[in-house]
C-alpha atoms as a PDB file:
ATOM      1  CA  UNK A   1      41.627  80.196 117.278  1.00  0.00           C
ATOM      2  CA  UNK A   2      41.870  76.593 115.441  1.00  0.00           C
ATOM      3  CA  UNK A   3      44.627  74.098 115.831  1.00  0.00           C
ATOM      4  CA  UNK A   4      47.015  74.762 112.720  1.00  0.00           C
ATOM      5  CA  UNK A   5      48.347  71.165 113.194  1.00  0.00           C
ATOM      6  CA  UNK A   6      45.045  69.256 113.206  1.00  0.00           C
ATOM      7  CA  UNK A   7      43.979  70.733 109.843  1.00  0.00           C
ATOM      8  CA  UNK A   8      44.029  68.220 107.082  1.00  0.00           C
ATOM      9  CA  UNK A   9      44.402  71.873 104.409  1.00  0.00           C
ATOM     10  CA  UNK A  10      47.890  72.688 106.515  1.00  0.00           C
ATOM     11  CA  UNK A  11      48.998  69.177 106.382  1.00  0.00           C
ATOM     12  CA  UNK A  12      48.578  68.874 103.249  1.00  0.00           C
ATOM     13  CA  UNK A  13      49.847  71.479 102.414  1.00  0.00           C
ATOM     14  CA  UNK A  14      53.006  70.541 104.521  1.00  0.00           C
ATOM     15  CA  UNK A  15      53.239  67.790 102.619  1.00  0.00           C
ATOM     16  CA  UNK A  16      53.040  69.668  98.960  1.00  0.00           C
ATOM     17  CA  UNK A  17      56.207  72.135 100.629  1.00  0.00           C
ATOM     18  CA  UNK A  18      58.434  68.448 100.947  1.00  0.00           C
ATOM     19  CA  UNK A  19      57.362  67.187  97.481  1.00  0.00           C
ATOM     20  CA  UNK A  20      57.975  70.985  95.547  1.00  0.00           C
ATOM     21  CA  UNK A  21      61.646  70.374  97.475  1.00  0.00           C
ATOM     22  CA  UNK A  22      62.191  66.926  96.579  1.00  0.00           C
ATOM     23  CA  UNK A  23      61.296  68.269  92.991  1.00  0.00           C
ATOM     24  CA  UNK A  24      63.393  71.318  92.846  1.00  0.00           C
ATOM     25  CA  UNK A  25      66.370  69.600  93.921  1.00  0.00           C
ATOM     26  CA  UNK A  26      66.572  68.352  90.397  1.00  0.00           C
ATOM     27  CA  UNK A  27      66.043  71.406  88.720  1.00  0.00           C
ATOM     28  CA  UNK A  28      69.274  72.889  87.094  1.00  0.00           C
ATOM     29  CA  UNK A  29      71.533  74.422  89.245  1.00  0.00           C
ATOM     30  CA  UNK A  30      71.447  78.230  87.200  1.00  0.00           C
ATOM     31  CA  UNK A  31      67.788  78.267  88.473  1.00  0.00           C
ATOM     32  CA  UNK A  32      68.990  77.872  92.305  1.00  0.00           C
ATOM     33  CA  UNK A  33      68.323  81.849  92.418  1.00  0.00           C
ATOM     34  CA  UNK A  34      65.476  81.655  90.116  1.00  0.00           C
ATOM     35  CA  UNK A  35      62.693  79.656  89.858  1.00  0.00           C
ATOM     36  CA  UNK A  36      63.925  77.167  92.507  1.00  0.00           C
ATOM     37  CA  UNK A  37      63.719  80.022  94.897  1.00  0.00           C
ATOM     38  CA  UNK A  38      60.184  81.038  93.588  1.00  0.00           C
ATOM     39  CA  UNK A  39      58.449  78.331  93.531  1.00  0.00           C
ATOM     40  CA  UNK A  40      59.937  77.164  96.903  1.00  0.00           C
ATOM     41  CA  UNK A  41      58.511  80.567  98.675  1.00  0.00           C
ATOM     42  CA  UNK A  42      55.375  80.397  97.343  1.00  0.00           C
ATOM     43  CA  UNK A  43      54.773  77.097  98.185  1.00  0.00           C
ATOM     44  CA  UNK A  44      55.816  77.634 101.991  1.00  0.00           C
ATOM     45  CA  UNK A  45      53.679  80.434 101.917  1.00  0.00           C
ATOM     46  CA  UNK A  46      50.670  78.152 101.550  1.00  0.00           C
ATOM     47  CA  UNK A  47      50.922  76.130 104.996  1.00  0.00           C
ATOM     48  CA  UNK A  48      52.488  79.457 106.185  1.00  0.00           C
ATOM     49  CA  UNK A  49      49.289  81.807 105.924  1.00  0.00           C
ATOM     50  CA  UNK A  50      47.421  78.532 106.991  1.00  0.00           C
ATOM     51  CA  UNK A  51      49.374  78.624 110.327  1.00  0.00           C
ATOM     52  CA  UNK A  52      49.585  82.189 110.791  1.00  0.00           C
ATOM     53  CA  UNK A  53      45.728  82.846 110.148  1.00  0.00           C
ATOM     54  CA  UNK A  54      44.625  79.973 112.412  1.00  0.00           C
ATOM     55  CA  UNK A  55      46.367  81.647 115.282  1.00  0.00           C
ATOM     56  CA  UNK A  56      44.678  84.990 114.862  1.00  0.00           C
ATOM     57  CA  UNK A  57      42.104  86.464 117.093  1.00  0.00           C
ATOM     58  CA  UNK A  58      38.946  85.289 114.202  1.00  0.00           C
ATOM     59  CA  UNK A  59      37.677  83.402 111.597  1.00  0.00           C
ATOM     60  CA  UNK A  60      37.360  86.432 109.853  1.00  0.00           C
ATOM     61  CA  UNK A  61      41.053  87.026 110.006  1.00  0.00           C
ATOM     62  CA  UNK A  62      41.776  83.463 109.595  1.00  0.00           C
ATOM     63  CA  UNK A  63      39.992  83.971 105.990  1.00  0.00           C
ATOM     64  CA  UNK A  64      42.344  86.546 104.937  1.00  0.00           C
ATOM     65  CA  UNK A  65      45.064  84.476 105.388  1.00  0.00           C
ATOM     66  CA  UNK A  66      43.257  81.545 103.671  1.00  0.00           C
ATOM     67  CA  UNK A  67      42.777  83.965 100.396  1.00  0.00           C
ATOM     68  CA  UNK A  68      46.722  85.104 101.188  1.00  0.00           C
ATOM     69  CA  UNK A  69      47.634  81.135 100.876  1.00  0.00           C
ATOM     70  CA  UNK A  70      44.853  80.722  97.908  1.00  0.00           C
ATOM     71  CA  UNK A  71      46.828  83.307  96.218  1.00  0.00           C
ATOM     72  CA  UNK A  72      50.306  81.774  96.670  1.00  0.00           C
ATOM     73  CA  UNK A  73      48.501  78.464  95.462  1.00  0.00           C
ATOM     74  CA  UNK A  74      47.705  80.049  92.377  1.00  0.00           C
ATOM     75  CA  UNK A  75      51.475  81.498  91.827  1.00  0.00           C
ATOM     76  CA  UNK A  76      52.751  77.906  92.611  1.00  0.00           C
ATOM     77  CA  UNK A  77      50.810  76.379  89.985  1.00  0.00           C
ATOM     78  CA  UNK A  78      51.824  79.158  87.336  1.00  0.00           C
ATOM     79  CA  UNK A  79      55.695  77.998  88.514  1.00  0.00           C
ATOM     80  CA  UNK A  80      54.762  74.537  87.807  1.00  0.00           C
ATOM     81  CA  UNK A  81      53.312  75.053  84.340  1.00  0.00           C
ATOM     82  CA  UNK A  82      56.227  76.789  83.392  1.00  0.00           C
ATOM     83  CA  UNK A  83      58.819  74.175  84.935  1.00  0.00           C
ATOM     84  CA  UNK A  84      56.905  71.641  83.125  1.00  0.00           C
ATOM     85  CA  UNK A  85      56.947  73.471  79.596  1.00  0.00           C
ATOM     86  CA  UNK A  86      61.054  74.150  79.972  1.00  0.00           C
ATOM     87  CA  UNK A  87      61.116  70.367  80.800  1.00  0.00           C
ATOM     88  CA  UNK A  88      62.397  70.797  84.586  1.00  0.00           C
ATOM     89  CA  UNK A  89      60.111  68.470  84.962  1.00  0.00           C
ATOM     90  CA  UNK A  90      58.300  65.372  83.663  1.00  0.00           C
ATOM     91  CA  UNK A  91      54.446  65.343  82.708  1.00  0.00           C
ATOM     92  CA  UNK A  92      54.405  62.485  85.618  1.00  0.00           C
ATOM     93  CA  UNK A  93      55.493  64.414  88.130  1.00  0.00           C
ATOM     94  CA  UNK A  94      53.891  67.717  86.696  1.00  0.00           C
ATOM     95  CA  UNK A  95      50.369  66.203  86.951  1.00  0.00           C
ATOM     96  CA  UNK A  96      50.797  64.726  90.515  1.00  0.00           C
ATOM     97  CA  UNK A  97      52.034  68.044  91.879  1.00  0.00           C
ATOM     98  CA  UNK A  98      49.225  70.000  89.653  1.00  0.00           C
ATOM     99  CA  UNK A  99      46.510  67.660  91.131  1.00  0.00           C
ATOM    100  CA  UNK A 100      47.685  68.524  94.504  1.00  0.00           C
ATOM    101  CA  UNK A 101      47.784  71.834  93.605  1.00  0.00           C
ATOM    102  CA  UNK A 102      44.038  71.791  93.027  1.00  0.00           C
ATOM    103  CA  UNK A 103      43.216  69.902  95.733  1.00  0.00           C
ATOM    104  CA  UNK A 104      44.444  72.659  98.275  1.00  0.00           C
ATOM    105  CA  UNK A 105      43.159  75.307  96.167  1.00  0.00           C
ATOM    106  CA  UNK A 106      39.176  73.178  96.522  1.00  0.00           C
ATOM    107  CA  UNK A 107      39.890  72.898 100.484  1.00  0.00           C
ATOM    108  CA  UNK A 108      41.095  76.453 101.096  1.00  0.00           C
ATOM    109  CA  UNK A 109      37.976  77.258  98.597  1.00  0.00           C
ATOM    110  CA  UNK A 110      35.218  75.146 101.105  1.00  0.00           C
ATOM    111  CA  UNK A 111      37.136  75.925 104.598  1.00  0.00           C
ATOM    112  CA  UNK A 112      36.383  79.666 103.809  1.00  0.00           C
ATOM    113  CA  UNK A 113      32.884  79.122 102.265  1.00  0.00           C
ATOM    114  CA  UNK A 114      32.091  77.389 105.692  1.00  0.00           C
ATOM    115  CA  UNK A 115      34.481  80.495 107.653  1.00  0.00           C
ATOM    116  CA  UNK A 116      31.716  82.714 105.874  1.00  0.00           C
ATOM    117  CA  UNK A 117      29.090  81.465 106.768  1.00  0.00           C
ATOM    118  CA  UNK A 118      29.315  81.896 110.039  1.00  0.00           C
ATOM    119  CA  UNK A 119      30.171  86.433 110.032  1.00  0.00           C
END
């Protein structure tokens, strides 16, 4: 069982959760039920499955969840394109939650290499 609060991927990735909120909040207000709502779930479920799969029983589990939050990584940055081309958002703002995007997606990526390696 690993510490969900000391890793740097769940902080991070806490940290992506308040900036995709700060975002939305300036999204127009017919998308409160749309993609506001979306893109808000899956980006909780990133530090979510984090959380969740560092309090199972093994790593092994704990990668499942990791490919669970991988997954929701990859549906937030689908939301984001689209945002982006229906101008909810600047290119600024676009590119700085895209790069953290990718970050996460490169940690959750090594974290379960190195999970692997040691079934």
């Amino acid at each position: 069982m690993h510490n969900f609060k000391e890793l740097k991927i769940w902080n991070n990735s806490m940290e992506l959760v308040v900036q995709v909120y700060k975002l939305t909040q300036k999204f127009p207000n017919e998308e409160k039920f749309n993609l506001i709502s979306q893109i808000r779930r899956c980006a909780t479920s990133i530090p979510s499955n984090i959380a969740e799969g560092a309090g199972r029983n093994s790593d092994k589990e704990l990668n499942q969840f990791l490919g669970i939050a991988k997954g929701s990584s990859f549906e937030l940055q689908t939301q984001l394109i689209l945002s982006n081309k229906l101008a909810f958002m600047n290119n600024d703002d676009f590119h700085k939650l895209n790069n953290s995007v990718s970050e996460i997606q490169r940690m959750i990526s090594g974290f379960q290499a190195n999970l692997q390696s040691n079934f």
